[in-house]
N, C-alpha and C. Protein backbone atom coordinates (compact mmCIF):
# COMPACT_ATOMS: atom_id res chain seq x y z
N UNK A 1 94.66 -76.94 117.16
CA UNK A 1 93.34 -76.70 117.70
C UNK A 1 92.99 -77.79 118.71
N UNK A 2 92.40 -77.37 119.70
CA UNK A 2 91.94 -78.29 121.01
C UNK A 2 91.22 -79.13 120.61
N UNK A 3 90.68 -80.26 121.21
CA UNK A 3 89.88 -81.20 121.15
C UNK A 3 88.65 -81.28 121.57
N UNK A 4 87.23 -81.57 120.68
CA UNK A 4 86.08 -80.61 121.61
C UNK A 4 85.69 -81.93 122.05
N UNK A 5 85.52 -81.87 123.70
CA UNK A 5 85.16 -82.97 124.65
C UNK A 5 83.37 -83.40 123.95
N UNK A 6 83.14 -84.76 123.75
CA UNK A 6 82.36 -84.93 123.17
C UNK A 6 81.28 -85.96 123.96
N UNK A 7 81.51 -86.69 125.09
CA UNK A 7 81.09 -87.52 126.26
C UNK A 7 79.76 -87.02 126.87
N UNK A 8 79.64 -85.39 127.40
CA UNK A 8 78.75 -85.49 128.18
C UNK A 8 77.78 -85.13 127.50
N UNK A 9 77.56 -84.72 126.24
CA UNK A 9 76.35 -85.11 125.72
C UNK A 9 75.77 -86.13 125.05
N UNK A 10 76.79 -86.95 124.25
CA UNK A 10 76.55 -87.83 124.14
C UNK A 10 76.28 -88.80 125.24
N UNK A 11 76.54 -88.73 126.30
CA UNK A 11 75.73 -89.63 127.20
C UNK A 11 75.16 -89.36 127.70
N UNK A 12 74.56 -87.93 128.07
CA UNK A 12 73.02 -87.56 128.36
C UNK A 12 71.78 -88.09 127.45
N UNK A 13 72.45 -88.10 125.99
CA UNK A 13 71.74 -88.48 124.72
C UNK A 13 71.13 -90.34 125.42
N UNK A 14 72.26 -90.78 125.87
CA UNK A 14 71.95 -91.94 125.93
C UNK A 14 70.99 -92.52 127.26
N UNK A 15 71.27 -91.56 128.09
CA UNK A 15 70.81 -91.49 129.66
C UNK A 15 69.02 -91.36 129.51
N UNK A 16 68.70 -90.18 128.19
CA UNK A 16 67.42 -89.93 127.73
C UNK A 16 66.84 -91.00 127.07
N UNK A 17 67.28 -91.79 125.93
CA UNK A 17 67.14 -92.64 125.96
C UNK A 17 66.80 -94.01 126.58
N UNK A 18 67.56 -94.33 127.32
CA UNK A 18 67.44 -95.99 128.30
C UNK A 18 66.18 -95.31 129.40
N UNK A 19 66.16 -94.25 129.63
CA UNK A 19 65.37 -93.48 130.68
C UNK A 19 63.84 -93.91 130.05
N UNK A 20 63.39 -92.98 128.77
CA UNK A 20 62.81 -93.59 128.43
C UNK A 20 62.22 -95.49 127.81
N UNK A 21 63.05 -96.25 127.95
CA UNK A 21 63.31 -97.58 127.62
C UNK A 21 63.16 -98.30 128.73
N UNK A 22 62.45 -97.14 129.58
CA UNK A 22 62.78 -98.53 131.35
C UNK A 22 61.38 -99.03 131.28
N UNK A 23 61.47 -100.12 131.45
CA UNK A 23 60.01 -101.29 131.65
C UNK A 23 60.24 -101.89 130.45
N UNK A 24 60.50 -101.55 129.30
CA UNK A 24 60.90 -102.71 127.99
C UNK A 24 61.82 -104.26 128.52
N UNK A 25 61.70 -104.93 127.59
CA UNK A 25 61.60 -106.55 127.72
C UNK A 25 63.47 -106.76 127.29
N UNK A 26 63.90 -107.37 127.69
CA UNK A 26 65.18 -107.82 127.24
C UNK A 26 66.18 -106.64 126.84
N UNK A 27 66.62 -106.63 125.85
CA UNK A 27 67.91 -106.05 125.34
C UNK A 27 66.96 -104.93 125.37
N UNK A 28 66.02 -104.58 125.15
CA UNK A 28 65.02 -103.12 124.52
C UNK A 28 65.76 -101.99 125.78
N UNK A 29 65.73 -102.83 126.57
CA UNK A 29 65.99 -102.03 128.44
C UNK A 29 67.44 -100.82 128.40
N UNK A 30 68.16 -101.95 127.93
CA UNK A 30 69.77 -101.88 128.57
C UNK A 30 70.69 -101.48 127.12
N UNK A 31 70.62 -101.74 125.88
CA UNK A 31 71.60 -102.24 125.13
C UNK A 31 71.38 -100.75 123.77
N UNK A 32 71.78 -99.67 124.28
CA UNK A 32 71.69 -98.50 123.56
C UNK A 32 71.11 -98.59 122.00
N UNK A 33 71.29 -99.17 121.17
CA UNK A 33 70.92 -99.24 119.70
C UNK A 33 69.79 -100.08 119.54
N UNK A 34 69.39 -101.17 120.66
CA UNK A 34 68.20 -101.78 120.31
C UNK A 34 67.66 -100.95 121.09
N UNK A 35 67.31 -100.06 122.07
CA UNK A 35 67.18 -99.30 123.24
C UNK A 35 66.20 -97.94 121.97
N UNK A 36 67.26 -97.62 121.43
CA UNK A 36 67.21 -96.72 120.42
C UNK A 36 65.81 -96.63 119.46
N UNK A 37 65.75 -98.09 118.53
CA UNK A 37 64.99 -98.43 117.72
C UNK A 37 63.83 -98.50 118.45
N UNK A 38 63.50 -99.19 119.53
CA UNK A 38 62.47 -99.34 120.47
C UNK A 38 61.64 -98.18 120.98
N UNK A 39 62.16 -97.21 121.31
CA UNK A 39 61.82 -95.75 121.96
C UNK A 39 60.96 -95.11 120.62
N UNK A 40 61.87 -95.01 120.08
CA UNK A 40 61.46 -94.38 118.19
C UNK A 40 60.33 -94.99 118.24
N UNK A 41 59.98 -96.69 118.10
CA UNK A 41 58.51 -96.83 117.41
C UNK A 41 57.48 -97.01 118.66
N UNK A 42 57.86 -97.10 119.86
CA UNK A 42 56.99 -96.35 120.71
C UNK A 42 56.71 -94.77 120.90
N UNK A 43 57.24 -93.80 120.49
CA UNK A 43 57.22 -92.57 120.35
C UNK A 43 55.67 -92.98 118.93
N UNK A 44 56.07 -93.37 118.34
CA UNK A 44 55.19 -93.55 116.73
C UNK A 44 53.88 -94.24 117.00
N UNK A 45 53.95 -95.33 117.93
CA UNK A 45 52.63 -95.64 118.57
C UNK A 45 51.97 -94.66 119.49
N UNK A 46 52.69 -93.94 120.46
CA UNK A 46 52.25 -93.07 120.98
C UNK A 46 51.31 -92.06 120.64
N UNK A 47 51.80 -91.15 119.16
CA UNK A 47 51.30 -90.40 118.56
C UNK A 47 50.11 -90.93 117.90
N UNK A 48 50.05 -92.68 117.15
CA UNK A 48 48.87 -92.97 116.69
C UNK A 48 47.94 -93.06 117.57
N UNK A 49 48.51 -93.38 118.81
CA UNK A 49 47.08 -94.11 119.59
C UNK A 49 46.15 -92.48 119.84
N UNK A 50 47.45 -91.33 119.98
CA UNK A 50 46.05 -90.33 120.53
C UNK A 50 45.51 -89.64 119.59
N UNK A 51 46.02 -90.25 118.04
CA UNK A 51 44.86 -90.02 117.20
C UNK A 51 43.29 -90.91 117.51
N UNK A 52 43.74 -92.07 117.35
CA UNK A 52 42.75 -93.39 117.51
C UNK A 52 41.65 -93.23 118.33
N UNK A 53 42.33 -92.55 119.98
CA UNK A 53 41.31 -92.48 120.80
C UNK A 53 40.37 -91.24 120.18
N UNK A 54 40.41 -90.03 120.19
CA UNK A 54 39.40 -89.42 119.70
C UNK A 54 38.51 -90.25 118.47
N UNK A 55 39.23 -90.89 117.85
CA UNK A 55 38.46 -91.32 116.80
C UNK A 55 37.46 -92.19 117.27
N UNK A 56 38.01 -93.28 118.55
CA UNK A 56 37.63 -94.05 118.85
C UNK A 56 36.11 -93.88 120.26
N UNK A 57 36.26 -92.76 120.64
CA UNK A 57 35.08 -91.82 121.23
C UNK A 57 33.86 -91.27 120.61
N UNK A 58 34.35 -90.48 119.44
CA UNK A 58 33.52 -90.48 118.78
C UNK A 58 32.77 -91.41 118.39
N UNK A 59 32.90 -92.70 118.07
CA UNK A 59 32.38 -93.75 117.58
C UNK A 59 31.20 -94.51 119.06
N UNK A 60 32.20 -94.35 119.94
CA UNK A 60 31.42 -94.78 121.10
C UNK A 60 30.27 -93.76 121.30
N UNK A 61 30.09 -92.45 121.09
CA UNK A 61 29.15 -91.42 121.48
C UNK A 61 28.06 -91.42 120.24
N UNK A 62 28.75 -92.09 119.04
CA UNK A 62 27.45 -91.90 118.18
C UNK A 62 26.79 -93.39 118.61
N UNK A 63 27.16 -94.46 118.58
CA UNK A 63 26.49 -95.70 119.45
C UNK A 63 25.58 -95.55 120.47
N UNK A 64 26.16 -94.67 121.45
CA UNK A 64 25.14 -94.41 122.50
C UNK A 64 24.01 -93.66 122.10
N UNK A 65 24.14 -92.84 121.06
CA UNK A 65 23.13 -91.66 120.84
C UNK A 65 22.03 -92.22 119.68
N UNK A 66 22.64 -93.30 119.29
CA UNK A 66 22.04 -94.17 118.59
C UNK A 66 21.02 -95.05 119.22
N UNK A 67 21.55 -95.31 120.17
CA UNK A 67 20.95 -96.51 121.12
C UNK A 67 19.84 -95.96 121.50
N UNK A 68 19.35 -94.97 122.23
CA UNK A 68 18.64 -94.07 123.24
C UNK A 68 17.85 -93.27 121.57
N UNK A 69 17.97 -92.73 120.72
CA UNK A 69 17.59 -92.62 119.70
C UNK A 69 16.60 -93.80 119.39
N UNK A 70 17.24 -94.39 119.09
CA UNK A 70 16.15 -95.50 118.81
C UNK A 70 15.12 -96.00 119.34
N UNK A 71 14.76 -95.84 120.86
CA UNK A 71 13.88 -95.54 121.81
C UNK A 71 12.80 -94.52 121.45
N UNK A 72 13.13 -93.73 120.58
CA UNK A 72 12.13 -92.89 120.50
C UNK A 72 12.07 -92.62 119.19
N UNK A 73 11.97 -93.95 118.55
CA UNK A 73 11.50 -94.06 116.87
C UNK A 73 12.11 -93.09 115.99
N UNK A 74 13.49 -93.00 115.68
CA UNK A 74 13.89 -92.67 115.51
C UNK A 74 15.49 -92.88 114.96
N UNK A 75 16.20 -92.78 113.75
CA UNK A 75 17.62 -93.14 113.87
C UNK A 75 18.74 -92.39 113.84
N UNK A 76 19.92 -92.79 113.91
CA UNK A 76 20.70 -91.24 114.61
C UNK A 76 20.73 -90.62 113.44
N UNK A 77 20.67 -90.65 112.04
CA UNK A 77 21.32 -90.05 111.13
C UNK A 77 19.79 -89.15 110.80
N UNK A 78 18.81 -89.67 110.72
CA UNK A 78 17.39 -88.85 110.65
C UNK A 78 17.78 -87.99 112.30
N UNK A 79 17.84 -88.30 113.13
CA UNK A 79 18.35 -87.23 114.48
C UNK A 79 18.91 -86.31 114.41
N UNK A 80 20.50 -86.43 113.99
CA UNK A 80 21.19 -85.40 113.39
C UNK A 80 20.68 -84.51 112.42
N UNK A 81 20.42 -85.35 111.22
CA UNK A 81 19.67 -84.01 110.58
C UNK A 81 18.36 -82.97 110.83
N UNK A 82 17.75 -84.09 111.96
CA UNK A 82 16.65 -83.18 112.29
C UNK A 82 17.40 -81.76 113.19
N UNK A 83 18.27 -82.55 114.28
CA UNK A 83 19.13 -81.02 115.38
C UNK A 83 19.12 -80.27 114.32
N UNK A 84 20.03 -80.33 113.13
CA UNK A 84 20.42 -79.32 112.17
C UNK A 84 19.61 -78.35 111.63
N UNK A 85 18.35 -79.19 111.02
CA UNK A 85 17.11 -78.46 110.51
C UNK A 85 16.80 -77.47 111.61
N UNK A 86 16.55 -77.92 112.37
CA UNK A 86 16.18 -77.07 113.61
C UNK A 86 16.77 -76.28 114.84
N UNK A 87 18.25 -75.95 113.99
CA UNK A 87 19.40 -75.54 114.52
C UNK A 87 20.06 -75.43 115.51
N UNK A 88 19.74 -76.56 116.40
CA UNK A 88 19.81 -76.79 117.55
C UNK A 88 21.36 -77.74 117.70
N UNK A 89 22.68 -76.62 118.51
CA UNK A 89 23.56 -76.71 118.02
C UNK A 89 24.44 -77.69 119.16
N UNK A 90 24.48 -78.74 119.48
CA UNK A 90 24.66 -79.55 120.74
C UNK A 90 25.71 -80.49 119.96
N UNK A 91 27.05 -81.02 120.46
CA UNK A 91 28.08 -81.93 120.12
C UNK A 91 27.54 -83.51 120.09
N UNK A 92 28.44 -84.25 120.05
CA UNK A 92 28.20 -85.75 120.09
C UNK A 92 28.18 -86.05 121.40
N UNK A 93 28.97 -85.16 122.35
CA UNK A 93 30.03 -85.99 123.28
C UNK A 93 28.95 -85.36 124.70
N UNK A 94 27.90 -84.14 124.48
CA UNK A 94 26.67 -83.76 125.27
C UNK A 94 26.11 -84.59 124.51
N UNK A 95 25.52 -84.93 123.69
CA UNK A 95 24.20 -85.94 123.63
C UNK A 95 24.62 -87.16 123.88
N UNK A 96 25.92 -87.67 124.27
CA UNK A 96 26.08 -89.31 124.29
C UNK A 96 25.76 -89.02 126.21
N UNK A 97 26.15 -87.86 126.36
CA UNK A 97 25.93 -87.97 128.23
C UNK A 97 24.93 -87.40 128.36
N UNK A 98 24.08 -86.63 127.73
CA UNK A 98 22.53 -86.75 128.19
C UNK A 98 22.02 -88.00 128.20
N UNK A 99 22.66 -88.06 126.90
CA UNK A 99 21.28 -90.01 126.73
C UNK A 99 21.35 -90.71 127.94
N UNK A 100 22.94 -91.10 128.61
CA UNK A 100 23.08 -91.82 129.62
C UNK A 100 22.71 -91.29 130.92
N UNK A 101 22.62 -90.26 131.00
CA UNK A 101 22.57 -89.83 132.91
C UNK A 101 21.06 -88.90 132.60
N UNK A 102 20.55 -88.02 131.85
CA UNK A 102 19.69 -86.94 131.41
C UNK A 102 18.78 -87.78 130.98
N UNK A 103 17.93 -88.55 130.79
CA UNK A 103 16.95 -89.10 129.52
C UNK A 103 16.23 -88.16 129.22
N UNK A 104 15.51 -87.97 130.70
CA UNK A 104 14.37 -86.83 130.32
C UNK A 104 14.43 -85.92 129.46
N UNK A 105 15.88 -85.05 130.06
CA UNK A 105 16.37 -84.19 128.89
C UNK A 105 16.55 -84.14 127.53
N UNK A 106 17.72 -85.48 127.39
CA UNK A 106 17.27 -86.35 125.96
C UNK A 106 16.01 -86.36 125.35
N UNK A 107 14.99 -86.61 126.31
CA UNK A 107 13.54 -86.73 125.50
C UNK A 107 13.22 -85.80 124.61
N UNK A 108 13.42 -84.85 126.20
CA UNK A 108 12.78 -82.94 125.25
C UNK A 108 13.93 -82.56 123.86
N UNK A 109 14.47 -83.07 123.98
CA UNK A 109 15.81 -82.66 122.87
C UNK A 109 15.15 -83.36 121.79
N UNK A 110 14.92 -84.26 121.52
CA UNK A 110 14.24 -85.25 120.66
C UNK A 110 13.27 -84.91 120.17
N UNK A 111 12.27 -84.83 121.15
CA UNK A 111 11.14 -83.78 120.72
C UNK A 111 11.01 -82.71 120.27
N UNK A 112 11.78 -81.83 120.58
CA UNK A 112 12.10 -80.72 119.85
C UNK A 112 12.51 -80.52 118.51
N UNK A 113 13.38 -81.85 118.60
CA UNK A 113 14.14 -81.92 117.05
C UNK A 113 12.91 -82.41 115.89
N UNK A 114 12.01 -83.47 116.58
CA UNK A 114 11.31 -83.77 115.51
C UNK A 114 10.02 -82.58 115.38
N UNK A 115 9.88 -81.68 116.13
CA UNK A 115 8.79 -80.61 116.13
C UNK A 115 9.14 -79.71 115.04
């Protein structure tokens, strides 16, 4: 039985690799097995961070809505439940950009909620 040529994928394998690995520091760059390990736990940071950021938005949009909330005697968690009571069905991520660019709007929203 013939011999199954085994090269050109295995060094595409590796080509994908270092490809991804270009801008890393020392051996991470050039040296296939540290090359290897490196890619892997940047692939793994990758995936956490674009958990993080949503998480990390959210947090910024309830701050803001907090902030501008509080302006009008009021705190975000009594806010929220008031929208709810009054079923007024608006995200975090519209009320963190009304508060900032809209106030006015913000206002009537506010007002409404506590009416």
């Amino acid at each position: 039985m013939s011999r199954a040529p085994r090269a050109v994928p295995s060094r595409l394998r590796r080509k994908r690799v270092l490809k991804a690995a270009k801008g890393f520091y020392g051996r991470r760059k050039n040296t296939i097995t540290v090359a290897n390990a490196a890619v892997d736990r940047s692939l793994q940071h990758n995936y956490i961070g674009r958990k993080l950021k949503k998480r990390n938005f959210r947090a910024l949009w309830i701050q803001r809505i907090n902030a501008a909330v509080r302006e009008h005697g009021l705190t975000y968690s009594r806010f929220i439940a008031l929208l709810a009571k009054a079923e007024i069905d608006v995200d975090r991520k519209v009320l963190a950009e009304l508060a900032v660019s809209e106030p006015a709007v913000f206002k009537a929203l506010v007002d409404q909620a506590k009416a």
